[in-house]
Protein backbone atom coordinates (compact mmCIF):
# COMPACT_ATOMS: atom_id res chain seq x y z
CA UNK A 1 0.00 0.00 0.00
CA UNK A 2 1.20 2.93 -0.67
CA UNK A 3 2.14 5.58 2.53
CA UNK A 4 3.09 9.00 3.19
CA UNK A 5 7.05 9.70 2.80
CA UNK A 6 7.47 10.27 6.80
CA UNK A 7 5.85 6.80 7.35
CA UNK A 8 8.52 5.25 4.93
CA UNK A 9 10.75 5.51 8.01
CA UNK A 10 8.87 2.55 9.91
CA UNK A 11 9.77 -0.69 8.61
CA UNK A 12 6.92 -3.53 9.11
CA UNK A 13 8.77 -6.31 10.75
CA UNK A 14 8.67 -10.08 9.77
CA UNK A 15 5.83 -10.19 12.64
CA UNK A 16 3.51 -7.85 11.18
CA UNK A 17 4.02 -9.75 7.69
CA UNK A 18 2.91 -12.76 9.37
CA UNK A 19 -0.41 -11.12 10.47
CA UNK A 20 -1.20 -9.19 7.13
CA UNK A 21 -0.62 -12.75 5.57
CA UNK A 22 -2.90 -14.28 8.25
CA UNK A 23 -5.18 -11.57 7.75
CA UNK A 24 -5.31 -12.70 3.99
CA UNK A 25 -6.10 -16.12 4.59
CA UNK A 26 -8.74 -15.13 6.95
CA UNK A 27 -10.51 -12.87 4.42
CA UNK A 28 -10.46 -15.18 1.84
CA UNK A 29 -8.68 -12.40 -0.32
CA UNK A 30 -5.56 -13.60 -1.29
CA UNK A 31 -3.42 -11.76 -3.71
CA UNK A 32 -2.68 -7.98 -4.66
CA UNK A 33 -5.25 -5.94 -3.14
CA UNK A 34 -4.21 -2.76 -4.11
CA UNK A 35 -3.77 -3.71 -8.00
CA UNK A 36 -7.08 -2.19 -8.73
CA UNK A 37 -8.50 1.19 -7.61
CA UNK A 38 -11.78 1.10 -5.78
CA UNK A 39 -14.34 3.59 -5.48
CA UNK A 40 -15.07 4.30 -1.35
CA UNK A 41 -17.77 6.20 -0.41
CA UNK A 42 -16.61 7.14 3.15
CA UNK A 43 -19.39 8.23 6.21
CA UNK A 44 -19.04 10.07 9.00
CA UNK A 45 -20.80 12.21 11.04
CA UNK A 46 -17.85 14.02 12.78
CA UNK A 47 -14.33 14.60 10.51
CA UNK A 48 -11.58 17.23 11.87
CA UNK A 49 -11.78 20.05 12.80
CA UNK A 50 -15.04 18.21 14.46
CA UNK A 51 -15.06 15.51 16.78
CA UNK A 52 -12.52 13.71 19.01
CA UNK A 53 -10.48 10.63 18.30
CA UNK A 54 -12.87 8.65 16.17
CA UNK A 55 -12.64 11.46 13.54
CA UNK A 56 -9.35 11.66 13.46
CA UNK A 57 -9.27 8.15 12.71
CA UNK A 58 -11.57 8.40 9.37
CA UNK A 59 -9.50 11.76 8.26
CA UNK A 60 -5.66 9.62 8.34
CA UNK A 61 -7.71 6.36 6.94
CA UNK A 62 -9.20 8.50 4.03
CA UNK A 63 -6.21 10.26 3.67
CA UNK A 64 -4.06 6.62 3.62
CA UNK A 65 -6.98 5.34 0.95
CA UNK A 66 -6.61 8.18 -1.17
CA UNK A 67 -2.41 8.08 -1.30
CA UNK A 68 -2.91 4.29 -2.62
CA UNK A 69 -4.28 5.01 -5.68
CA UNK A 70 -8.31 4.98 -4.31
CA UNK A 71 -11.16 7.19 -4.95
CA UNK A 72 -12.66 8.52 -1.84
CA UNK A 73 -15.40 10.85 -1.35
CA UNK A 74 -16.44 11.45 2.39
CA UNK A 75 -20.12 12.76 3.74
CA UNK A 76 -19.79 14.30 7.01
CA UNK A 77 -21.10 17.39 9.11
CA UNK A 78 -21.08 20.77 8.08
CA UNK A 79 -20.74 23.38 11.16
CA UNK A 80 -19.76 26.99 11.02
CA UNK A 81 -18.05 28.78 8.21
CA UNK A 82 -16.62 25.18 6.73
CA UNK A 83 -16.88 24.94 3.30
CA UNK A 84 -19.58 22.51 1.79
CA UNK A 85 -17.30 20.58 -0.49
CA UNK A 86 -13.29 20.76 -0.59
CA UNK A 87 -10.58 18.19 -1.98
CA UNK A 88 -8.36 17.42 1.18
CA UNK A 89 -5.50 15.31 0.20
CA UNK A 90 -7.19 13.81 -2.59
CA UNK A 91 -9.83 12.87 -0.34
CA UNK A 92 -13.47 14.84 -1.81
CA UNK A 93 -14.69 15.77 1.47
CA UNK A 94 -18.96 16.65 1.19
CA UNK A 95 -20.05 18.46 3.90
CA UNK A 96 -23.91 18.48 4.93
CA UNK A 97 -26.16 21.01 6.01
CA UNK A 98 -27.56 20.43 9.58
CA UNK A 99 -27.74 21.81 13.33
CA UNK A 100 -24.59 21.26 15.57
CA UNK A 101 -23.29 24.09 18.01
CA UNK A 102 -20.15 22.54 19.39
CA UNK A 103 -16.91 21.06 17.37
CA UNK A 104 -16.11 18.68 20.03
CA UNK A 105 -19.85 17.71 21.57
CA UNK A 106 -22.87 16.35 19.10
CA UNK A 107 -26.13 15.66 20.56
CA UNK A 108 -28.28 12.95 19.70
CA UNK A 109 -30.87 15.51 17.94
CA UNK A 110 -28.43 17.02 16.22
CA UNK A 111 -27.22 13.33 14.31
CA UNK A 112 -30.54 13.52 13.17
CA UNK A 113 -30.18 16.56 11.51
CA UNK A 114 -27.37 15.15 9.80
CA UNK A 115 -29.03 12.39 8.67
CA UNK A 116 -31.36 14.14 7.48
CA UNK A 117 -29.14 16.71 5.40
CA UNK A 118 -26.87 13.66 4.70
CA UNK A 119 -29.55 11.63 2.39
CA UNK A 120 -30.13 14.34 -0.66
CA UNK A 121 -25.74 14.65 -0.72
CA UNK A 122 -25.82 10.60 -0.92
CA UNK A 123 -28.32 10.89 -4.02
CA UNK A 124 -26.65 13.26 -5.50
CA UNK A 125 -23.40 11.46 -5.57
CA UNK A 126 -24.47 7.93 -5.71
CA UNK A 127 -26.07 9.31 -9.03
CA UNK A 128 -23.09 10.59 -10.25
CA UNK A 129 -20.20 7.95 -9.85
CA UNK A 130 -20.97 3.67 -8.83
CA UNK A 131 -19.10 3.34 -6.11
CA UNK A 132 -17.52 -0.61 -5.18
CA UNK A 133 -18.00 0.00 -1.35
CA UNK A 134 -19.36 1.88 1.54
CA UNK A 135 -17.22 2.19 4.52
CA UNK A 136 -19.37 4.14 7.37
CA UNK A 137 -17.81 4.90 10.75
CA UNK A 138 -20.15 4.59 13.70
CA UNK A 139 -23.28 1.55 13.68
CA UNK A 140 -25.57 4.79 14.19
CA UNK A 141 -25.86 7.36 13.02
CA UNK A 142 -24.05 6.64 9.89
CA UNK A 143 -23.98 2.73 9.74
CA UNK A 144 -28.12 3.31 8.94
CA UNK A 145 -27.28 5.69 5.95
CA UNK A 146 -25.06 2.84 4.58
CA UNK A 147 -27.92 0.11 5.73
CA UNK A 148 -29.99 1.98 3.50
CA UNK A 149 -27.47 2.60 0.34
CA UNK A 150 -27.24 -1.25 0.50
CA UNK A 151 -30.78 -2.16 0.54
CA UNK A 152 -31.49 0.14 -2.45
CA UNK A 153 -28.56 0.11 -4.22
CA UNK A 154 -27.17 -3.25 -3.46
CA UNK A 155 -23.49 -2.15 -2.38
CA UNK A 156 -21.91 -3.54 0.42
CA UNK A 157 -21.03 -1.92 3.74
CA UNK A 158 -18.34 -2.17 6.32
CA UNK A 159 -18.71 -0.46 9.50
CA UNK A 160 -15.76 0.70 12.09
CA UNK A 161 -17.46 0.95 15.38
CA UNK A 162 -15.66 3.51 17.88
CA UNK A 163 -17.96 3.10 21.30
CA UNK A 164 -20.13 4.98 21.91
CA UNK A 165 -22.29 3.49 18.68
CA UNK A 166 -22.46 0.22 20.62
CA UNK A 167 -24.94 -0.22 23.58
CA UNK A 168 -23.39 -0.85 27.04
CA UNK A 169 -20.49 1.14 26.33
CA UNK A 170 -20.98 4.43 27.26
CA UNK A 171 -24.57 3.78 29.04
CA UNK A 172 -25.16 6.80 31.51
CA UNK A 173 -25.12 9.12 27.90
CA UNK A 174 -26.84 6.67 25.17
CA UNK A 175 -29.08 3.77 26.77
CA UNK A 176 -32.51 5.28 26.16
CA UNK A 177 -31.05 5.32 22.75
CA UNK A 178 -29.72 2.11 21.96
CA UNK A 179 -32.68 0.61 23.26
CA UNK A 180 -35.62 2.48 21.18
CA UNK A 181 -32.83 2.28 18.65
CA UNK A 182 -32.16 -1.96 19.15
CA UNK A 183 -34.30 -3.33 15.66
CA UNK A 184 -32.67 -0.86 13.70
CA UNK A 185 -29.12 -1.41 15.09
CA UNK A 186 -29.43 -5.09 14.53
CA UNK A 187 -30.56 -5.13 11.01
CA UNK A 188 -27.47 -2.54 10.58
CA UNK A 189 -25.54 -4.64 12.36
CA UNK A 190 -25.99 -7.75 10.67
CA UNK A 191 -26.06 -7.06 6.95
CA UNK A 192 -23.01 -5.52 7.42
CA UNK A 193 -20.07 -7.49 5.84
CA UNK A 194 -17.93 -6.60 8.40
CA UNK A 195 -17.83 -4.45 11.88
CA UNK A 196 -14.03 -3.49 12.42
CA UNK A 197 -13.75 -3.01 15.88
CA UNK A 198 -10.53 -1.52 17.31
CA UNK A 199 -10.14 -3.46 20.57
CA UNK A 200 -11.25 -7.00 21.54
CA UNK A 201 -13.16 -5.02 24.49
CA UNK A 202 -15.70 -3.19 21.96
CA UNK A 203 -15.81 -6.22 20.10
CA UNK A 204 -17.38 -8.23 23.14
CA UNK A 205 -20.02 -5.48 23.11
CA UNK A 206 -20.87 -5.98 19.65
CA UNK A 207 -21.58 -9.92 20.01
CA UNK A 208 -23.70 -8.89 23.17
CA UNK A 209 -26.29 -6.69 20.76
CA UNK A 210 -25.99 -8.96 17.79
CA UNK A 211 -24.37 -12.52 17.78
CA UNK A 212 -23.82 -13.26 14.37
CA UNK A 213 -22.39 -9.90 13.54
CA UNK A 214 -19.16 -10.84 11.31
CA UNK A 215 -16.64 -8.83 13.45
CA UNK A 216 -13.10 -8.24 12.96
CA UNK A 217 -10.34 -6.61 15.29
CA UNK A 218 -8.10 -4.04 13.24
CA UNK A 219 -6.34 -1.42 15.53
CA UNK A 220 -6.43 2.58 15.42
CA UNK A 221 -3.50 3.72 13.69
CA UNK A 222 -1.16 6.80 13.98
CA UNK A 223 1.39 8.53 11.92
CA UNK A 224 4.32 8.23 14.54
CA UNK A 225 6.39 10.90 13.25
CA UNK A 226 3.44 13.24 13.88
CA UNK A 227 4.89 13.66 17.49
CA UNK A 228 8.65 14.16 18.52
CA UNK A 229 9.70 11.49 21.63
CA UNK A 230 12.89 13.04 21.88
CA UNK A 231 11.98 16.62 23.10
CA UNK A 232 13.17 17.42 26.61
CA UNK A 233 10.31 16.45 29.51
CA UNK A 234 9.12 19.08 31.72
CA UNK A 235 7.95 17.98 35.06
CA UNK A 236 4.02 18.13 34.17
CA UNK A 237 1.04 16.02 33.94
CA UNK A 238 -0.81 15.86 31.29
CA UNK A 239 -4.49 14.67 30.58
CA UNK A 240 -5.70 15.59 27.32
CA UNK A 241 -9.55 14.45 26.22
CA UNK A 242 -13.07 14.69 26.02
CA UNK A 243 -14.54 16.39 29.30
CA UNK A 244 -16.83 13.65 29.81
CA UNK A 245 -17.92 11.66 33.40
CA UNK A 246 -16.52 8.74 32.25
CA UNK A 247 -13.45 9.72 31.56
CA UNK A 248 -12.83 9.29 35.25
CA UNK A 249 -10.86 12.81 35.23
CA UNK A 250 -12.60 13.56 38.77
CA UNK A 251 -10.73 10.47 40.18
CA UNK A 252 -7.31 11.87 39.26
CA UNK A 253 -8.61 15.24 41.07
CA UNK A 254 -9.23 13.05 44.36
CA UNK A 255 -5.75 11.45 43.90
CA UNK A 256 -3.75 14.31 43.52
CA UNK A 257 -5.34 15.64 47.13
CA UNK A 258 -3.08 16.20 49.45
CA UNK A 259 -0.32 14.45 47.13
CA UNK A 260 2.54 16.41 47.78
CA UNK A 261 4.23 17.16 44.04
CA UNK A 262 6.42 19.22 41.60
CA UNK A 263 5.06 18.69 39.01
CA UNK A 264 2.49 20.50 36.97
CA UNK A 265 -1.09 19.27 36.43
CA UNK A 266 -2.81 20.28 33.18
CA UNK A 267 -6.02 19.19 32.08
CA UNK A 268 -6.94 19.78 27.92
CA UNK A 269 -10.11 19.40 26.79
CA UNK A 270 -13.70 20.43 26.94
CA UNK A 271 -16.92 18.87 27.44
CA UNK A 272 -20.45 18.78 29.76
CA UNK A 273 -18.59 18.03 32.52
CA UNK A 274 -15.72 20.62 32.84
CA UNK A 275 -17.71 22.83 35.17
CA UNK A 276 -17.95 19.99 37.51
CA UNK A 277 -14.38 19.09 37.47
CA UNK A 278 -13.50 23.37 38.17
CA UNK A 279 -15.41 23.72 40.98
CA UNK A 280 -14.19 20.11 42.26
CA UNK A 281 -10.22 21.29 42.02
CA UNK A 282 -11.08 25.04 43.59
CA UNK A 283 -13.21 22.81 46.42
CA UNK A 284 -9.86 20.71 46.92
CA UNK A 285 -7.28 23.69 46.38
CA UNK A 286 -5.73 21.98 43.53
CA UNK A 287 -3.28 23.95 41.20
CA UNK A 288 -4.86 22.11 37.77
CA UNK A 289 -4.23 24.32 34.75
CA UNK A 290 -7.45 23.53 32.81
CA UNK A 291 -6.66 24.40 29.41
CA UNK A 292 -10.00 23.98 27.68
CA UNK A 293 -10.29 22.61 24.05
CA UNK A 294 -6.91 22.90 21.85
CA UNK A 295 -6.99 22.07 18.04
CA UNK A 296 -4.99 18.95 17.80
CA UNK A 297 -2.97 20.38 15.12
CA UNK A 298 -2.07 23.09 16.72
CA UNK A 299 1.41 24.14 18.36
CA UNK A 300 0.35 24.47 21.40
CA UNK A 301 -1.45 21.01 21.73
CA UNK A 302 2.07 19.67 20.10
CA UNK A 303 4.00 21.87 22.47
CA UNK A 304 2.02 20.17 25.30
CA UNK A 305 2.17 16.41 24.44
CA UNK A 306 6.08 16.65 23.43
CA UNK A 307 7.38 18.26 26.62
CA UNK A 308 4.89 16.39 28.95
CA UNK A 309 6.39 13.46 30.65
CA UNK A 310 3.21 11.85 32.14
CA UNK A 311 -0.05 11.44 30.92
CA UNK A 312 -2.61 9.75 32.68
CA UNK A 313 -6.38 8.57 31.02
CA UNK A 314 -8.17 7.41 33.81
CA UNK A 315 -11.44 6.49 31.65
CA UNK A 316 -13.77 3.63 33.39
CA UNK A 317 -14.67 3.02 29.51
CA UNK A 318 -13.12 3.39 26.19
CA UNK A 319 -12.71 1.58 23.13
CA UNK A 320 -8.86 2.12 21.27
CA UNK A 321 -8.71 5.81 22.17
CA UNK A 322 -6.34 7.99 19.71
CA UNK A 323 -4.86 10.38 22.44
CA UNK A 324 -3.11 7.37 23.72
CA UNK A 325 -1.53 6.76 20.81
CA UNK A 326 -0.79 10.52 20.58
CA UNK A 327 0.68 10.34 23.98
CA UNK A 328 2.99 7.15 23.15
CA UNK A 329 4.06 8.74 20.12
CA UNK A 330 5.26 11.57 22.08
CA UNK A 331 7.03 9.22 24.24
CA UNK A 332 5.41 9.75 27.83
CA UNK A 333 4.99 8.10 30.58
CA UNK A 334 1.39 6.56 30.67
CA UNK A 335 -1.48 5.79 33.70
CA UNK A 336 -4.09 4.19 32.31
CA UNK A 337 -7.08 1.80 33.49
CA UNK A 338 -6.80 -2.24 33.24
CA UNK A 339 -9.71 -4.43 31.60
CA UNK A 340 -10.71 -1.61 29.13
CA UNK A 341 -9.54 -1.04 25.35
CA UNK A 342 -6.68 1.14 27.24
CA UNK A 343 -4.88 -1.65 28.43
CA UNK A 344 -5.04 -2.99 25.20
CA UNK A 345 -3.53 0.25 24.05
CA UNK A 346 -0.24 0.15 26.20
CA UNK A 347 0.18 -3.11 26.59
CA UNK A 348 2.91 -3.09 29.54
CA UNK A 349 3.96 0.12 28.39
CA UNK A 350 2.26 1.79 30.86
CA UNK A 351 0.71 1.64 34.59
CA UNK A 352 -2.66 0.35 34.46
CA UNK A 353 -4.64 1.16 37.21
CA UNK A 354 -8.15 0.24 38.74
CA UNK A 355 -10.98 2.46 36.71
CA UNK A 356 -12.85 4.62 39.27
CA UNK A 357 -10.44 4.30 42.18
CA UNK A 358 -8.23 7.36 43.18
CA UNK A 359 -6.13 5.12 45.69
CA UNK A 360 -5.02 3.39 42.77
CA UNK A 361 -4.34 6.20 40.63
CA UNK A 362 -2.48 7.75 43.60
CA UNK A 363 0.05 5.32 43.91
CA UNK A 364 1.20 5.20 40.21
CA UNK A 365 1.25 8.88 40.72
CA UNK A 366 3.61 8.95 43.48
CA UNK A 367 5.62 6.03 42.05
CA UNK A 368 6.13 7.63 38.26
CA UNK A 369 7.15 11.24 40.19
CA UNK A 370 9.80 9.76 42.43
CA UNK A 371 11.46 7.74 39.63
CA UNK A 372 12.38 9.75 36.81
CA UNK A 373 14.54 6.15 34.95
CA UNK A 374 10.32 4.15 35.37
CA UNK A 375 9.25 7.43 33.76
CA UNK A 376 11.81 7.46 30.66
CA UNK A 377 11.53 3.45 30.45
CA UNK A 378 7.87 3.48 30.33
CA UNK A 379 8.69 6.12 27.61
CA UNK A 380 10.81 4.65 25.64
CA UNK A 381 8.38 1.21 25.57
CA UNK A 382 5.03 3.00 24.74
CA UNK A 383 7.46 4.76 21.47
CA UNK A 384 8.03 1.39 20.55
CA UNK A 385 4.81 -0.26 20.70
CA UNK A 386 3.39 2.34 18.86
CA UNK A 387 5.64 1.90 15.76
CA UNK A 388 5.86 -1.99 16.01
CA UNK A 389 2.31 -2.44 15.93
CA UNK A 390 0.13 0.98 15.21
CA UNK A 391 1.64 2.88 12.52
CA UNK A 392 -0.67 3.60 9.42
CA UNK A 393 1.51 1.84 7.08
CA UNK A 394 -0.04 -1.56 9.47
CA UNK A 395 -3.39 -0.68 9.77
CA UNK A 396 -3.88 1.56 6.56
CA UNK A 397 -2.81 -1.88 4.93
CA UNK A 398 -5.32 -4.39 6.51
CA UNK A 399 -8.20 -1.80 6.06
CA UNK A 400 -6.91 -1.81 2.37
CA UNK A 401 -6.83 -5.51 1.90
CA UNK A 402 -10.46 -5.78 3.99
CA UNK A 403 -12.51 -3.31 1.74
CA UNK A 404 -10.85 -4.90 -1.42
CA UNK A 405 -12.57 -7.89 -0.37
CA UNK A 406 -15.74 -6.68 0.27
CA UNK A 407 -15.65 -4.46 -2.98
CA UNK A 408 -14.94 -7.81 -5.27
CA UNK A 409 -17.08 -10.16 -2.90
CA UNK A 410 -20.08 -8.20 -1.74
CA UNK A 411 -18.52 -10.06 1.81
CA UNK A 412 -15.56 -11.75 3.32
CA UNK A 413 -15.69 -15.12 4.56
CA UNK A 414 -15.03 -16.63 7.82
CA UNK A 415 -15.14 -14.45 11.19
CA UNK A 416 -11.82 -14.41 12.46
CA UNK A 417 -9.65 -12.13 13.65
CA UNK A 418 -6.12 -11.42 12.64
CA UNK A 419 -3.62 -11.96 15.33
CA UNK A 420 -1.51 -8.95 16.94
């Protein structure tokens, strides 16, 4: 597959030829994927600058698609002065009108808005070009709109699932939801020909709702030269996400009390439950710098992650989240929470901890700050996980081979998973 020169740098080793040649035999696609160029039509609700990690996911996979010869167009959500249609890196990126009033936030009424907006774009371009496949990321909203292409247009669908589209994953926000939503979500979910989930953890989830959904484990991927691990650390902490409950941010507050340190504490991120998390550190007397949303592209956010030398992502739930992988990029010390998709993140790159329990986070606090050699080893792992296993010339390459299949097939056979 072809890659972006600064990924040439990262070699796959003999091990990750094994899996892409296990993934082959599991997909029943044996042979040169990439010999022929396929027509993708891409879906996504949320696409930079909207969105968290999920969309930054579908912008490098697009982007990866594009560079190997592919044509993609993408339907996603238009929001503020963003312009309705642009080329971005060969990628034709369609944007819908509809009603959303935060980048990083989109309520359940709004998706239906962009549904809504999303079906006359579809019809326009399904009328202008046949495309081979449809490759929608998230079971709902925009797994429906490709439910639908399918049943009218007979081309087949693969779905990426990133959490919160599958029911008992985040279910304080969505389980009203999921279950009005649960015929529709099944159908979707079982005429797909595949659901790619990132982590054997959301994949678990998905056999819960619907069986005999034909499931597949690919990883989120990263560019690793998108962060520097060599920068000199700063004594801070970093914690850079969505401001939501479950991201468990309030537990790190209650660790740090009374934790005598030298380091800084920053917090990055918005959400519905940054006013909470305030008031909780001026209640405590905490020094917490919180930052509030920062483009991920931007210097500052860059500045941040490179010169940080601890991150912690205490979430009680997540799927394969993207600022990990941003965070081992960058080379930092990691605290993160066992028996989620974290863990399967970091590996033992990291310090996993118990998810809702500040005791636990406390003392992988206090033993990361007192030990600066744990802190640059821990570094130095998470670097090298990330490029053994996570860089988009890996993953860009089995999503490749995947939709090829699907595109010449109308499925794949079997229900495997490739080993990692």
């Amino acid at each position: 597959m072809a890659s972006h020169d600064t990924l040439d740098r990262v070699r796959p080793t003999g091990k990750h030829l094994f899996h892409r040649v296990r993934l082959l035999q599991i997909l029943g696609a044996t042979g040169a994927c990439s010999s022929q160029s396929m027509r993708i039509l891409t879906l996504c609700y949320e696409f930079p600058p909207l969105g968290g990690g999920g969309a930054r996911v579908v912008s490098a996979l697009a982007r990866e698609l594009s560079a190997a010869g592919h044509e993609v167009d993408l339907v996603t959500m238009g929001f503020g002065g963003l312009p309705a249609t642009e080329t971005w890196h060969g990628v034709r990126v369609h944007r819908v009108r509809c009603v959303r009033r935060k980048a990083h936030y989109c309520t359940t009424p709004e998706a239906a808005t962009y549904l809504a907006g999303a079906v006359p774009v579809i019809r326009r371009l399904l009328g202008e070009r046949r495309y081979d496949v449809t490759h929608a990321h998230f079971i709902l909203p925009d797994g429906f709109l490709a439910w639908r292409i399918r049943r009218a247009h007979g081309i087949p669908y693969v779905i990426t699932a990133h959490g919160s589209d599958v029911p008992r994953y985040n279910p304080d926000r969505l389980r009203a939801a999921h279950k009005l939503l649960k015929p529709l979500w099944n159908a979707i979910t079982r005429d797909a020909a595949r659901i790619i989930c990132p982590s054997h953890t959301l994949r678990g989830l998905v056999a819960l709702g619907t069986a005999d959904a034909r499931t597949l484990e690919i990883p989120n991927g990263i560019d690793p030269c998108r962060f520097s691990p060599s920068r000199t650390k700063v004594k801070r902490i970093l914690v850079a996400t969505r401001i939501l409950k479950r991201k468990g941010v309030q537990y790190l507050l209650q660790a740090l009390e009374g934790l005598p340190l030298q380091h800084e504490v920053w917090v990055v991120g918005d959400g519905p439950y940054l006013t909470t998390l305030r008031r909780a550190a001026e209640r405590m007397r905490l020094p917490v710098h919180f930052r509030g949303w920062l483009d991920n592209n931007s210097p500052e956010f860059k500045e941040l992650l490179e010169t940080s030398d601890i991150y912690v992502l205490p979430s009680e739930s997540e799927n394969f989240p993207i600022a990990l992988l941003e965070a081992m990029a960058a080379g930092m010390a990691i605290i993160t929470t066992e028996a989620t998709g974290c863990a399967e993140v970091v590996g033992e790159a990291a310090l996993l901890v118990r998810a809702r329990d500040a005791e636990s986070i406390r003392g992988a606090l206090s033993k990361l700050v007192h030990d600066p050699q744990l802190r640059g080893d821990l570094g130095r792992a998470a670097r090298q996980r990330l490029e053994e296993r996570f860089s988009w010339r890996t993953v860009g390459g089995q999503y490749e081979e995947l939709l090829t299949s699907v595109a010449r097939n109308g499925h794949v056979a079997g229900n495997g998973k490739p080993k990692r």
